[in-house]
PDB file of N, CA and C in Angstrom:
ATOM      1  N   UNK A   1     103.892 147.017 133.004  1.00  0.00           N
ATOM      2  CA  UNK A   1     104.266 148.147 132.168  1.00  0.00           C
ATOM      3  C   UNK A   1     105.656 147.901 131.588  1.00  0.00           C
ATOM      4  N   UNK A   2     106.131 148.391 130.456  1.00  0.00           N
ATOM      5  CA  UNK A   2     106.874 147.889 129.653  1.00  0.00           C
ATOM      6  C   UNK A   2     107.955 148.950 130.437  1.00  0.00           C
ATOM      7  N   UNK A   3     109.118 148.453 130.520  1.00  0.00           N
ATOM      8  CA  UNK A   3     110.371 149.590 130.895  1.00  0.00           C
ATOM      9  C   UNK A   3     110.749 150.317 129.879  1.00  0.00           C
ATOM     10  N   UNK A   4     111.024 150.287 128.669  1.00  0.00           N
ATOM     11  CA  UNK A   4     111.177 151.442 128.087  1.00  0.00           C
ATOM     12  C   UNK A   4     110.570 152.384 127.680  1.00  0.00           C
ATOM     13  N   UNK A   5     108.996 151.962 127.715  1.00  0.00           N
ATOM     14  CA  UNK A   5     107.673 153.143 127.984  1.00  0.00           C
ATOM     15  C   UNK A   5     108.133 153.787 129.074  1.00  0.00           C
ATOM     16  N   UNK A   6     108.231 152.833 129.977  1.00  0.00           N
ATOM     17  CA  UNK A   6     108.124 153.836 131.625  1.00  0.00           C
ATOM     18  C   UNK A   6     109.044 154.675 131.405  1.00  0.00           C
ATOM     19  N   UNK A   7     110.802 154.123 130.940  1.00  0.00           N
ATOM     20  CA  UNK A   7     111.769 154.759 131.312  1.00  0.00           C
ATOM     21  C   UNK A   7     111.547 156.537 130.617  1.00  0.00           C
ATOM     22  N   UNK A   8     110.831 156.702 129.264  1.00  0.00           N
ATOM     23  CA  UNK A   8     110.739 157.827 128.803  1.00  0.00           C
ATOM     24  C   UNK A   8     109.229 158.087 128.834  1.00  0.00           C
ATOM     25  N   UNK A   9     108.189 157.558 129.299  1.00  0.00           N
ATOM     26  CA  UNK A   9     107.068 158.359 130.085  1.00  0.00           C
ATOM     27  C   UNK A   9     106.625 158.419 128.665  1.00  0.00           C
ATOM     28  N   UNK A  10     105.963 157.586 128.144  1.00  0.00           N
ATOM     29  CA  UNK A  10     105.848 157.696 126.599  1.00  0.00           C
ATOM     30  C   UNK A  10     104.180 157.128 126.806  1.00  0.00           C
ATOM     31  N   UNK A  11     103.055 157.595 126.360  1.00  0.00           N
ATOM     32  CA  UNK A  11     102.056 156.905 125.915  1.00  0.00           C
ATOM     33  C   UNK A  11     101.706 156.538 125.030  1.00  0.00           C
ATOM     34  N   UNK A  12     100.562 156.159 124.294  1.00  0.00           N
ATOM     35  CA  UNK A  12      99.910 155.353 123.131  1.00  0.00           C
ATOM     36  C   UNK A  12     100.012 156.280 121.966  1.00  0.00           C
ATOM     37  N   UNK A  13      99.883 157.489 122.182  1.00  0.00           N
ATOM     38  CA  UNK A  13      99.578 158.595 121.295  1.00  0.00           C
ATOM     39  C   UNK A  13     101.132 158.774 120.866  1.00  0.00           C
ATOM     40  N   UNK A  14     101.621 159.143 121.914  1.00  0.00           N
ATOM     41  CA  UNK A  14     102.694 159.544 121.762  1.00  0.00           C
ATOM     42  C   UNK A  14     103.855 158.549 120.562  1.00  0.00           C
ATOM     43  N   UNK A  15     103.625 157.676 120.675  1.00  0.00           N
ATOM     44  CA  UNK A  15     104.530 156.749 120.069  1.00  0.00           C
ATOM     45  C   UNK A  15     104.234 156.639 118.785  1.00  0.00           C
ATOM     46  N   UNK A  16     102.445 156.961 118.678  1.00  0.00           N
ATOM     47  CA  UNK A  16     102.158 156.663 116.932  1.00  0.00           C
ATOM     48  C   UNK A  16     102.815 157.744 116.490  1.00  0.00           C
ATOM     49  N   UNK A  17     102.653 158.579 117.243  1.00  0.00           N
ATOM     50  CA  UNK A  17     103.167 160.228 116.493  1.00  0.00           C
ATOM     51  C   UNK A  17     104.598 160.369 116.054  1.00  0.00           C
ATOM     52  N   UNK A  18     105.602 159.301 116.800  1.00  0.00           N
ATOM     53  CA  UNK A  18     106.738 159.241 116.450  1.00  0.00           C
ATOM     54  C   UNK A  18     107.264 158.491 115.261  1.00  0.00           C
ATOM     55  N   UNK A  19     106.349 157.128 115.398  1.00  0.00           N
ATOM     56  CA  UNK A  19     105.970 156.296 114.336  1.00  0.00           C
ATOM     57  C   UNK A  19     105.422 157.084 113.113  1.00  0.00           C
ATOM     58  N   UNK A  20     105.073 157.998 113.006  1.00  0.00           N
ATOM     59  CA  UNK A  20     104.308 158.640 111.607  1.00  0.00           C
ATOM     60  C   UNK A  20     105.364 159.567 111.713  1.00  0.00           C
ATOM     61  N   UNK A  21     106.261 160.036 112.455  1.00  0.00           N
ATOM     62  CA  UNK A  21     107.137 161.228 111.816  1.00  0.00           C
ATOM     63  C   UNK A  21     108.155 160.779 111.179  1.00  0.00           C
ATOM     64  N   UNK A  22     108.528 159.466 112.127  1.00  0.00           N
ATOM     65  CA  UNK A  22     109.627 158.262 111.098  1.00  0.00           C
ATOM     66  C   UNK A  22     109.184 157.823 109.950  1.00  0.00           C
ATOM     67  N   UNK A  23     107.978 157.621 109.478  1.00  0.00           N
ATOM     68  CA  UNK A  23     107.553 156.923 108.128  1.00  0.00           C
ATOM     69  C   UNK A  23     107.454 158.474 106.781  1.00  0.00           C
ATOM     70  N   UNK A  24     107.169 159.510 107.825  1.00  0.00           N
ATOM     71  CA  UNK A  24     107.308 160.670 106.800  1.00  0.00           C
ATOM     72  C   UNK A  24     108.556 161.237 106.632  1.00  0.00           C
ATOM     73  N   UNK A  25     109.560 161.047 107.472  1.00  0.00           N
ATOM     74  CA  UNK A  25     110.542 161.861 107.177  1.00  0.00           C
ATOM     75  C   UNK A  25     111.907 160.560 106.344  1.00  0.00           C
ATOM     76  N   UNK A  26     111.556 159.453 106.613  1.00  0.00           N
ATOM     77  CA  UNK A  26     112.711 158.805 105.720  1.00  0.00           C
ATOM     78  C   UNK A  26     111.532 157.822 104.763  1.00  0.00           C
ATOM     79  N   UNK A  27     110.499 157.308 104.691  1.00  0.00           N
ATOM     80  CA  UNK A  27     109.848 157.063 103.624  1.00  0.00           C
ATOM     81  C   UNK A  27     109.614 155.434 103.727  1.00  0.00           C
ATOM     82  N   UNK A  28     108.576 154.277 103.287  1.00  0.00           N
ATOM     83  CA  UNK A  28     108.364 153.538 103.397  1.00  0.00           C
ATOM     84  C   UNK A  28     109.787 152.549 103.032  1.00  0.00           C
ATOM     85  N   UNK A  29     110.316 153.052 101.811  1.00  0.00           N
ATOM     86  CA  UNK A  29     111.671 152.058 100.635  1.00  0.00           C
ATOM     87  C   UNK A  29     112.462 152.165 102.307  1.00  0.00           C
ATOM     88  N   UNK A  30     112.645 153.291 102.809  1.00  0.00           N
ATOM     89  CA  UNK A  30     113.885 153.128 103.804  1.00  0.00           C
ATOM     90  C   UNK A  30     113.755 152.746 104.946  1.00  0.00           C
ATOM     91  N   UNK A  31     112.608 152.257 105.344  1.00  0.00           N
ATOM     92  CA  UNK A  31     112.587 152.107 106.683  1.00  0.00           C
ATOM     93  C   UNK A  31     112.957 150.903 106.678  1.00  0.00           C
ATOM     94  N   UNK A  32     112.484 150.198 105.886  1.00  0.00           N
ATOM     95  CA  UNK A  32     113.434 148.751 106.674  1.00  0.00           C
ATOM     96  C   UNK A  32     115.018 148.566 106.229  1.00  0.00           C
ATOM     97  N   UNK A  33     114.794 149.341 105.669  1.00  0.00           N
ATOM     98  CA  UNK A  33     116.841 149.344 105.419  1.00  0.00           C
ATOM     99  C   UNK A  33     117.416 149.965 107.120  1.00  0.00           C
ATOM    100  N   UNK A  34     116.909 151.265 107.575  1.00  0.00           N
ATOM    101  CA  UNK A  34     116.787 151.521 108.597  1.00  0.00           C
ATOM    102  C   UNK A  34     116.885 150.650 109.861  1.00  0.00           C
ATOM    103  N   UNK A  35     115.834 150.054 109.545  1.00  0.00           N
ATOM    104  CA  UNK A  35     115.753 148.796 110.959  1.00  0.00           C
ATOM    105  C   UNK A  35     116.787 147.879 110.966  1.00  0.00           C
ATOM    106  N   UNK A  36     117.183 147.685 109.588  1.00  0.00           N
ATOM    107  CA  UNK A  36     118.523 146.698 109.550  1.00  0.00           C
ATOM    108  C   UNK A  36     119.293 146.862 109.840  1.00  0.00           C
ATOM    109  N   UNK A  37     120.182 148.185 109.972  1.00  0.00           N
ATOM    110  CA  UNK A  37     120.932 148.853 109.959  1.00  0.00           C
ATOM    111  C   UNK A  37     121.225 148.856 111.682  1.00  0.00           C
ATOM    112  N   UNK A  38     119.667 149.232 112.304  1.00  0.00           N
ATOM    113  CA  UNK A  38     119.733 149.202 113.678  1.00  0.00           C
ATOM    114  C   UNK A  38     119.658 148.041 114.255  1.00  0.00           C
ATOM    115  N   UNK A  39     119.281 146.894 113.847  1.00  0.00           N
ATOM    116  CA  UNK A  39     119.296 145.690 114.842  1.00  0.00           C
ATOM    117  C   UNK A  39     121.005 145.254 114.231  1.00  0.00           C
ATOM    118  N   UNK A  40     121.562 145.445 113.083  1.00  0.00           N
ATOM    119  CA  UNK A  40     123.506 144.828 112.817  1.00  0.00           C
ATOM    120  C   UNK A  40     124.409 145.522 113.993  1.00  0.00           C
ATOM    121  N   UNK A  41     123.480 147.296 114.126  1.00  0.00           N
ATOM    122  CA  UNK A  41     124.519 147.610 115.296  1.00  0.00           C
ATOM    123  C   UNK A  41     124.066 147.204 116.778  1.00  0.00           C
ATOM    124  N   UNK A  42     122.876 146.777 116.741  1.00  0.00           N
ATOM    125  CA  UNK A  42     122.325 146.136 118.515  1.00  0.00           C
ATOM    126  C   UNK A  42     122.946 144.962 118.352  1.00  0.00           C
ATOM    127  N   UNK A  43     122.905 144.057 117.218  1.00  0.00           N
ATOM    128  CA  UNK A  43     123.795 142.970 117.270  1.00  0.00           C
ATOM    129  C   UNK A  43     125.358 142.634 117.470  1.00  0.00           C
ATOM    130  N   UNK A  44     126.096 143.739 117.140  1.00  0.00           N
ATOM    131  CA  UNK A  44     127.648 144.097 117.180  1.00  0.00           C
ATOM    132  C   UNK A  44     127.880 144.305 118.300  1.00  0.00           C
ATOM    133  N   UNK A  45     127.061 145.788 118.900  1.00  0.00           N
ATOM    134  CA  UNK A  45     126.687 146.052 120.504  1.00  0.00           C
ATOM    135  C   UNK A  45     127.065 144.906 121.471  1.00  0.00           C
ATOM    136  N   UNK A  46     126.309 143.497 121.273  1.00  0.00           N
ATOM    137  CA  UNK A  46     125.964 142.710 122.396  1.00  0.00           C
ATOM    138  C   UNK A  46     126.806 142.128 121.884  1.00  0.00           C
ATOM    139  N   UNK A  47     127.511 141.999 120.944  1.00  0.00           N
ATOM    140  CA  UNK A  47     128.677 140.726 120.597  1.00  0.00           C
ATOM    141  C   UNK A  47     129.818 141.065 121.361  1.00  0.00           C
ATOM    142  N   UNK A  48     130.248 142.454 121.148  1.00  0.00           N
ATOM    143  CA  UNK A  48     131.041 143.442 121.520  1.00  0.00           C
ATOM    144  C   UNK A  48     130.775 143.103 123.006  1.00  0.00           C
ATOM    145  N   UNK A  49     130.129 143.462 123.836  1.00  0.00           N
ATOM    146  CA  UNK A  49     130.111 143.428 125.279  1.00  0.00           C
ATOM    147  C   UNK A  49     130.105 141.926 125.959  1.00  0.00           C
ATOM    148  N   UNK A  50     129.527 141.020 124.719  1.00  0.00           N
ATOM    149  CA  UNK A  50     129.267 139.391 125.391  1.00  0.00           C
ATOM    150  C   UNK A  50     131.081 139.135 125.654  1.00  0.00           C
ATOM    151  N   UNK A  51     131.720 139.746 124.349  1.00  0.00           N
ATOM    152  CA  UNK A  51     133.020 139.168 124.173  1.00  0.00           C
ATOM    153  C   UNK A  51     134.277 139.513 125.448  1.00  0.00           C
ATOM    154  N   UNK A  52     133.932 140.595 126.039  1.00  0.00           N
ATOM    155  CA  UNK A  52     134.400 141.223 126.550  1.00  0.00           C
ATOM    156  C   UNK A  52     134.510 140.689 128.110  1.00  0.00           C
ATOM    157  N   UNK A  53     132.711 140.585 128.689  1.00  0.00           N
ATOM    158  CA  UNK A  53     132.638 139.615 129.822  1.00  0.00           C
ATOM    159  C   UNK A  53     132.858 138.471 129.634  1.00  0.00           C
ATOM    160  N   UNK A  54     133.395 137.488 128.282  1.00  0.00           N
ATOM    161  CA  UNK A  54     133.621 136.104 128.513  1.00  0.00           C
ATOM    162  C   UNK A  54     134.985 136.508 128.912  1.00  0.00           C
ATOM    163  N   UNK A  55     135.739 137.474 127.844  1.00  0.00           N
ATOM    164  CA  UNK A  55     137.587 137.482 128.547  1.00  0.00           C
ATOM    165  C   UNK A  55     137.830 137.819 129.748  1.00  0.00           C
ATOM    166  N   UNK A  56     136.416 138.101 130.501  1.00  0.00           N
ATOM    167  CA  UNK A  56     136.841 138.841 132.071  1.00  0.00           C
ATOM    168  C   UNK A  56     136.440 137.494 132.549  1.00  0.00           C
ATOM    169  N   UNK A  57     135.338 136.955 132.563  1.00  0.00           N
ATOM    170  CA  UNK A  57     135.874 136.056 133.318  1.00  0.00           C
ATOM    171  C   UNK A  57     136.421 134.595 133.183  1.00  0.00           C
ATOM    172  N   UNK A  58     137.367 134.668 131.738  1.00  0.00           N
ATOM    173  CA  UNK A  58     138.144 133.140 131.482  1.00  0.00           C
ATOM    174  C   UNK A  58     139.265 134.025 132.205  1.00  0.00           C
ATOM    175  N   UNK A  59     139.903 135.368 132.260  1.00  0.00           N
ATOM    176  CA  UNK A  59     140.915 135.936 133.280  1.00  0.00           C
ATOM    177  C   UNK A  59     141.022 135.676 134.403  1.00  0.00           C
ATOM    178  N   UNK A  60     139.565 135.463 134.741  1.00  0.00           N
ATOM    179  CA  UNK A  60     139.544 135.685 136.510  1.00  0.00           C
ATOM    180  C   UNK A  60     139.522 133.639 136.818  1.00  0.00           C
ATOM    181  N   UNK A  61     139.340 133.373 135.936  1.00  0.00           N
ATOM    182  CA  UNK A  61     139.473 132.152 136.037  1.00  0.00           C
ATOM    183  C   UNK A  61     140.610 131.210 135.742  1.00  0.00           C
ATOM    184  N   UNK A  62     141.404 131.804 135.375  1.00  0.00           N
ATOM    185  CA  UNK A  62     142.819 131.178 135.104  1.00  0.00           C
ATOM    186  C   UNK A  62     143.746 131.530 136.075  1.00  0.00           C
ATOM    187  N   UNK A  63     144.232 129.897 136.994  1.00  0.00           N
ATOM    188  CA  UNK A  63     145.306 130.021 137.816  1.00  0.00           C
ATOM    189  C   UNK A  63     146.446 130.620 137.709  1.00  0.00           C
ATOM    190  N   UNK A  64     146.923 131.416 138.958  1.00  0.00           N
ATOM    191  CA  UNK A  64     148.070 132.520 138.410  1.00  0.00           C
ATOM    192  C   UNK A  64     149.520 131.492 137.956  1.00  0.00           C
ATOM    193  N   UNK A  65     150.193 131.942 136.911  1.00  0.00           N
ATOM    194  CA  UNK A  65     151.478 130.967 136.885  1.00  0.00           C
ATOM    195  C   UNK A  65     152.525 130.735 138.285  1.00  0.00           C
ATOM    196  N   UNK A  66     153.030 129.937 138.739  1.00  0.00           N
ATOM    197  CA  UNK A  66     154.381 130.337 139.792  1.00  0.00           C
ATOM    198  C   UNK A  66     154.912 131.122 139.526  1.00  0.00           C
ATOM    199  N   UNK A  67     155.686 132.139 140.538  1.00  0.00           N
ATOM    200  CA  UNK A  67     156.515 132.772 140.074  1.00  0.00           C
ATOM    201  C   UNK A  67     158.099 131.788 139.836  1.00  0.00           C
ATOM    202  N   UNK A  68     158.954 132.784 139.061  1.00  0.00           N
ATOM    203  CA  UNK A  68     159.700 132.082 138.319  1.00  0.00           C
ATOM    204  C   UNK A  68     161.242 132.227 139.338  1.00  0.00           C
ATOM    205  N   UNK A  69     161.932 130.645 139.132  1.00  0.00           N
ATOM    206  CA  UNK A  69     162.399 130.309 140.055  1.00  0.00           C
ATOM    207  C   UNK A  69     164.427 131.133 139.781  1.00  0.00           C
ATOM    208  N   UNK A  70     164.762 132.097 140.803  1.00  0.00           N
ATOM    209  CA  UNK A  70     165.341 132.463 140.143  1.00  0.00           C
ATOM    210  C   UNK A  70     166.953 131.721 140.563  1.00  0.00           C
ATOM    211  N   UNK A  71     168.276 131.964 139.761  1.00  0.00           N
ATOM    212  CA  UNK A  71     169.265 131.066 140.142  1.00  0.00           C
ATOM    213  C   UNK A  71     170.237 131.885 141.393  1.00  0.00           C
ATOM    214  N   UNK A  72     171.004 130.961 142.178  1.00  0.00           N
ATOM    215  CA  UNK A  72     171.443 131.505 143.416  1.00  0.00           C
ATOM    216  C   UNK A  72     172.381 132.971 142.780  1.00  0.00           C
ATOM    217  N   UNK A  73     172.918 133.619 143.718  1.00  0.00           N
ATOM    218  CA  UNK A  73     173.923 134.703 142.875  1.00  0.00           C
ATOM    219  C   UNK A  73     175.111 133.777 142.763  1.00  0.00           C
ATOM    220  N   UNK A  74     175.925 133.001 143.393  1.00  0.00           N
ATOM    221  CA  UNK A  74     176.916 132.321 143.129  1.00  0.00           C
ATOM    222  C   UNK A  74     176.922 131.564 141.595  1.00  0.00           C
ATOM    223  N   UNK A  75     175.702 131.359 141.290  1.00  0.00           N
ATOM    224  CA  UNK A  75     175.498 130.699 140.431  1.00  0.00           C
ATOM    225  C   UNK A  75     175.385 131.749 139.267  1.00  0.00           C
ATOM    226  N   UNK A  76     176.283 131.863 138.279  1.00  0.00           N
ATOM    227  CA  UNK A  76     176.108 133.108 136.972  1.00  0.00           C
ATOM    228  C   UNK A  76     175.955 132.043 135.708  1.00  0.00           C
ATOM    229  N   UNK A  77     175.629 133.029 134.535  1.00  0.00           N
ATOM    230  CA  UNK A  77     175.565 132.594 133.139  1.00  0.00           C
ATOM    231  C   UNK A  77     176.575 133.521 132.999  1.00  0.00           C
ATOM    232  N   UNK A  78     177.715 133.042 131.994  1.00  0.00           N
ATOM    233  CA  UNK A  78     178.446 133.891 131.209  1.00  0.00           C
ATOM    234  C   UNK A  78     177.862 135.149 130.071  1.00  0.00           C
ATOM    235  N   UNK A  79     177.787 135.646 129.967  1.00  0.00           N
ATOM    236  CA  UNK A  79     177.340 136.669 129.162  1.00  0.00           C
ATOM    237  C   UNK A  79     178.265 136.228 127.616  1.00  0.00           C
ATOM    238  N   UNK A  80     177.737 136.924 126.575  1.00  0.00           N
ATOM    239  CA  UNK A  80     178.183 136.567 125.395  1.00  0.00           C
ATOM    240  C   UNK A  80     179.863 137.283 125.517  1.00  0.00           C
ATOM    241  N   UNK A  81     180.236 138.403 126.324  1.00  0.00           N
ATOM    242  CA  UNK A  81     181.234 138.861 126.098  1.00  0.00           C
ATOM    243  C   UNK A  81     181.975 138.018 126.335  1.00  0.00           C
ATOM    244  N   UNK A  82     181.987 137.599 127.659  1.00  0.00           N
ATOM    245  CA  UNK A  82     183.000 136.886 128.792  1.00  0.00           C
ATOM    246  C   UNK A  82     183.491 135.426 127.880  1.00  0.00           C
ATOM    247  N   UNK A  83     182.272 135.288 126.876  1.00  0.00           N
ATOM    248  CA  UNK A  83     182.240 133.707 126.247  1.00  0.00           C
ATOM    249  C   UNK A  83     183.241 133.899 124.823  1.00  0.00           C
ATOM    250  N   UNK A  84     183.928 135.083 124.403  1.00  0.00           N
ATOM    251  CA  UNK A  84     184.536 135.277 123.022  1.00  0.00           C
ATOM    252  C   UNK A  84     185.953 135.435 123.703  1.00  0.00           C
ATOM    253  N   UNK A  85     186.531 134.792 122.705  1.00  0.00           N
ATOM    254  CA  UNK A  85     187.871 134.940 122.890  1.00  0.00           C
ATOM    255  C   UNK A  85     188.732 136.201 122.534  1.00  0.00           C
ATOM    256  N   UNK A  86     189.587 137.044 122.703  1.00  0.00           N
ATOM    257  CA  UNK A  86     190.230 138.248 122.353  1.00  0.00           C
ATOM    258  C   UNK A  86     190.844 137.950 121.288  1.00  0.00           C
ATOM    259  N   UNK A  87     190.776 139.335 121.111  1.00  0.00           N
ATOM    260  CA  UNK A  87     191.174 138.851 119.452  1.00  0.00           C
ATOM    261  C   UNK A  87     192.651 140.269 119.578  1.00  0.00           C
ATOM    262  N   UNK A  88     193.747 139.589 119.093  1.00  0.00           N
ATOM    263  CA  UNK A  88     194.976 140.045 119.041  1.00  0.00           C
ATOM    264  C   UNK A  88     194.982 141.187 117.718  1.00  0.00           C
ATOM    265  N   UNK A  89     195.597 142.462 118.198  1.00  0.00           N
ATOM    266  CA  UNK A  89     195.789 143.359 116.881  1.00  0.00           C
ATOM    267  C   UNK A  89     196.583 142.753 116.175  1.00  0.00           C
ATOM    268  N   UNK A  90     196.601 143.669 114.800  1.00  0.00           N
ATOM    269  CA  UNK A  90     196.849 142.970 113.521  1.00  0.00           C
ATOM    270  C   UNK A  90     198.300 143.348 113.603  1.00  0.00           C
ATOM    271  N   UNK A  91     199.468 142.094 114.090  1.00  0.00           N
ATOM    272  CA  UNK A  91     201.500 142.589 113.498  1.00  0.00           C
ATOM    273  C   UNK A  91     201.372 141.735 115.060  1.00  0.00           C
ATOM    274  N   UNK A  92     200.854 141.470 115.705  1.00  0.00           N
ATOM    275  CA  UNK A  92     201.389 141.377 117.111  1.00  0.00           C
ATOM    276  C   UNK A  92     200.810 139.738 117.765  1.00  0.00           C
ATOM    277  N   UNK A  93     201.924 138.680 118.411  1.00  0.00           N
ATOM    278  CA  UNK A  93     202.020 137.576 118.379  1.00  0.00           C
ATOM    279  C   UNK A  93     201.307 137.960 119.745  1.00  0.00           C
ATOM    280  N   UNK A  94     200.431 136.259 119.879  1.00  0.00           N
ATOM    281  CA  UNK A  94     199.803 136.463 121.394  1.00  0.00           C
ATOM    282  C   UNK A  94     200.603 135.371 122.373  1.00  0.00           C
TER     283      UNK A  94
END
């Protein structure tokens, strides 16, 4: 038995009847514009979700970096201030 019959309990009858309310209510010209329409978004759908489980697991698959090695405290970088020279007001010898 087909699962999406089962899943909505659908029989033989039942389906033509849905099939003939779709062909009467949007018309032969549109139905396959229709169907196109629905397999670009089942196709986007599964692109959309394929894309999604490949980034989960090239994530889960990529070794974590080291953490980063940091320098002793004795050991400083000058900061940009500490690195400029003072600058003398303007009349006054240094």
């Amino acid at each position: 038995m087909n699962i999406t019959l089962g899943l909505f309990n659908l029989g033989g009858g039942e389906i033509i009847l849905i099939l003939a309310l779709v062909l009467i209510l949007f018309g032969a010209k549109k139905l396959p514009e229709l169907a196109r329409g629905m397999g670009q978004g089942i196709k986007e759908f599964k692109k959309a979700t394929r894309d999604v489980t490949d980034e989960i697991h090239s994530s889960m698959d990529e070794t974590p970096a080291p953490p980063a090695k940091r320098l002793p405290p004795s050991t400083t970088v000058a900061s940009e201030a500490d690195r400029t020279v003072p600058q003398t007001p303007p009349g006054q010898k240094a």
